[in-house]
Protein backbone atom coordinates (compact mmCIF):
# COMPACT_ATOMS: atom_id res chain seq x y z
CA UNK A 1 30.22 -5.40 -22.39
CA UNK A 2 31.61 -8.47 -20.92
CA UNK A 3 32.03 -8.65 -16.83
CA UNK A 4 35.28 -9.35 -15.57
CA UNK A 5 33.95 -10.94 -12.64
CA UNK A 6 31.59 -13.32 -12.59
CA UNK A 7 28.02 -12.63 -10.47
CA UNK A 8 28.78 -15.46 -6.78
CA UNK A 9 26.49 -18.53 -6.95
CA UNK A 10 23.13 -17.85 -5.57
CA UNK A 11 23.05 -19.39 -1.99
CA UNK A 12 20.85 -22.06 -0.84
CA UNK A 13 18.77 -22.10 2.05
CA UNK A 14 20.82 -24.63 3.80
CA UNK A 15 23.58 -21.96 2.73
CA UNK A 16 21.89 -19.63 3.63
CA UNK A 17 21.30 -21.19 7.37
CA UNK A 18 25.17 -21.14 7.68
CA UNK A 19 25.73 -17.68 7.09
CA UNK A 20 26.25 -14.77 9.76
CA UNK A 21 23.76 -12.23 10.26
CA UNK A 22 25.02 -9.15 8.13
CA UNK A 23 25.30 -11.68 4.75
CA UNK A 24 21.36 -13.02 5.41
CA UNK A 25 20.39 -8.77 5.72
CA UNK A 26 22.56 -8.39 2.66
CA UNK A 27 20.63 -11.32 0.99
CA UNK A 28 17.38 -10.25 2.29
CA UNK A 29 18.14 -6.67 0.44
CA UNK A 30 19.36 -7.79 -2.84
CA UNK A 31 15.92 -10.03 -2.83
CA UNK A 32 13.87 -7.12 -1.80
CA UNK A 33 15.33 -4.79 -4.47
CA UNK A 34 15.14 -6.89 -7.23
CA UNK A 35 11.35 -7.58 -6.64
CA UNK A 36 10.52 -3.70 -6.59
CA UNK A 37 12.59 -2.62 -9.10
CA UNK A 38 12.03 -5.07 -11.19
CA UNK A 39 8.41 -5.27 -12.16
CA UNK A 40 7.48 -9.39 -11.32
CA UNK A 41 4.36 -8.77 -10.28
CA UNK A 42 1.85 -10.08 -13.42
CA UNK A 43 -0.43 -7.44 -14.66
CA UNK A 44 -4.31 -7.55 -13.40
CA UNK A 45 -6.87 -7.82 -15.31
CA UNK A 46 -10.46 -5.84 -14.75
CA UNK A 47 -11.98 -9.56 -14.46
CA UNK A 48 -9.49 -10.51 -11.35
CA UNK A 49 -10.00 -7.25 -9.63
CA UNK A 50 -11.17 -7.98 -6.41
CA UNK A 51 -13.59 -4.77 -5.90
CA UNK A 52 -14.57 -3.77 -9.79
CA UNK A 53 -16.11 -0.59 -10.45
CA UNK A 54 -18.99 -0.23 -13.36
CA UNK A 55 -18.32 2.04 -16.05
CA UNK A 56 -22.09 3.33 -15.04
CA UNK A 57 -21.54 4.74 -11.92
CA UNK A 58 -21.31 8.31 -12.73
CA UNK A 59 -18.71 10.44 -10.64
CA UNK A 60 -21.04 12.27 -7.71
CA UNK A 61 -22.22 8.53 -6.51
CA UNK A 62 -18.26 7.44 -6.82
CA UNK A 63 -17.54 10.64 -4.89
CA UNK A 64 -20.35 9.61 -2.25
CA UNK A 65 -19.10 6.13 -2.37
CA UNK A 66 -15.51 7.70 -1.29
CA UNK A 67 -16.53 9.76 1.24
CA UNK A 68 -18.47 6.96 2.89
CA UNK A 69 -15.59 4.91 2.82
CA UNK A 70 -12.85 7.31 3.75
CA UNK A 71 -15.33 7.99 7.29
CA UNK A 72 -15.76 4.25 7.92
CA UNK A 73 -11.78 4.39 7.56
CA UNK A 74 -11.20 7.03 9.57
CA UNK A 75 -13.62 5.85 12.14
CA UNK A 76 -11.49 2.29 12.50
CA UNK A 77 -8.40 4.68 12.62
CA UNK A 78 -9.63 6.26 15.46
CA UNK A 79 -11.27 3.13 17.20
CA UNK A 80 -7.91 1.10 16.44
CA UNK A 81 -5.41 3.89 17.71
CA UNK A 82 -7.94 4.42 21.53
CA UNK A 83 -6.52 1.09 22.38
CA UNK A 84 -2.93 1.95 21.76
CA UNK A 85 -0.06 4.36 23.43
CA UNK A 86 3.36 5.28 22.32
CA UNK A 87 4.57 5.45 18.89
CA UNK A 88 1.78 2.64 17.04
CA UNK A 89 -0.65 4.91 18.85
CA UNK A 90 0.71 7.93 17.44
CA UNK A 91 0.89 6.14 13.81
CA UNK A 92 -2.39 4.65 13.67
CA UNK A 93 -3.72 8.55 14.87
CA UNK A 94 -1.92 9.77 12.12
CA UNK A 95 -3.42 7.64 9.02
CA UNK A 96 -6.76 8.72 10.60
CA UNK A 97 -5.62 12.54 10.11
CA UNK A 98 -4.58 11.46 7.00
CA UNK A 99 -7.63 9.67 5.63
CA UNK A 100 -9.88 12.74 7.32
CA UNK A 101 -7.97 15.01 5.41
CA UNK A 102 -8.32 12.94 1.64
CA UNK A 103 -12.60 12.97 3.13
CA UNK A 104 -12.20 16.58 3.29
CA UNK A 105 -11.34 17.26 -0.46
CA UNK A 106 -13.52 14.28 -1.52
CA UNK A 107 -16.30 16.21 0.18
CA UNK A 108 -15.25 19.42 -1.09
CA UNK A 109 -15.37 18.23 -4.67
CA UNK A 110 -18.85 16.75 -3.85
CA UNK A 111 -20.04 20.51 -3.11
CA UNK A 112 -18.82 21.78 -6.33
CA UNK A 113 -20.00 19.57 -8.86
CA UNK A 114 -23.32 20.54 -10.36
CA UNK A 115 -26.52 18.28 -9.60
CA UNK A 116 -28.92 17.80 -12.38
């Protein structure tokens, strides 16, 4: 199907410098969209990853792992958020509920796997 009206030029920045405040949100949006709905982020590879797992770890010591890191987290959670009041007090409080609560089934699964 052929468009009737063509797409308007993509601006420049120097454009882009010139235009009012609702048409640079509008801009900002369109850019925003496009990058999340449209996958452009290049796939990873196991060789780039930045933390890589090995296939040997077996799953109680990646459970243990977890719930070691998921305390650390919450611990920083709860460090970061003493130092704060308002609303970014009452956010950072709630990723510490939040990461306590994924520790809590982490640990829960730890209890019901069987040791050998």
């Amino acid at each position: 199907m052929k468009k009737l009206v063509p797409d308007p030029p993509i601006p420049t920045l120097q454009d882009a410098a010139q235009c009012d405040a609702l048409s640079l949100d509008r801009a900002a949006t369109d850019r925003a969209l496009d990058y999340y709905l449209h996958n452009h982020k290049p796939p990873r590879h196991v060789d780039q990853a930045t933390y890589a797992i090995p296939d040997s770890v077996n799953l109680e010591a990646a459970l243990a792992q977890a719930s070691d890191l998921l305390r650390c987290a919450g611990a920083s959670a709860s460090e970061a958020g003493n130092g704060l009041s308002g609303h970014p007090r009452h956010l950072v409080l709630s990723v510490m509920h939040l990461v306590e609560l994924a520790k809590a089934y982490v640990d829960k699964s730890l209890d019901g796997l069987t040791t050998h």
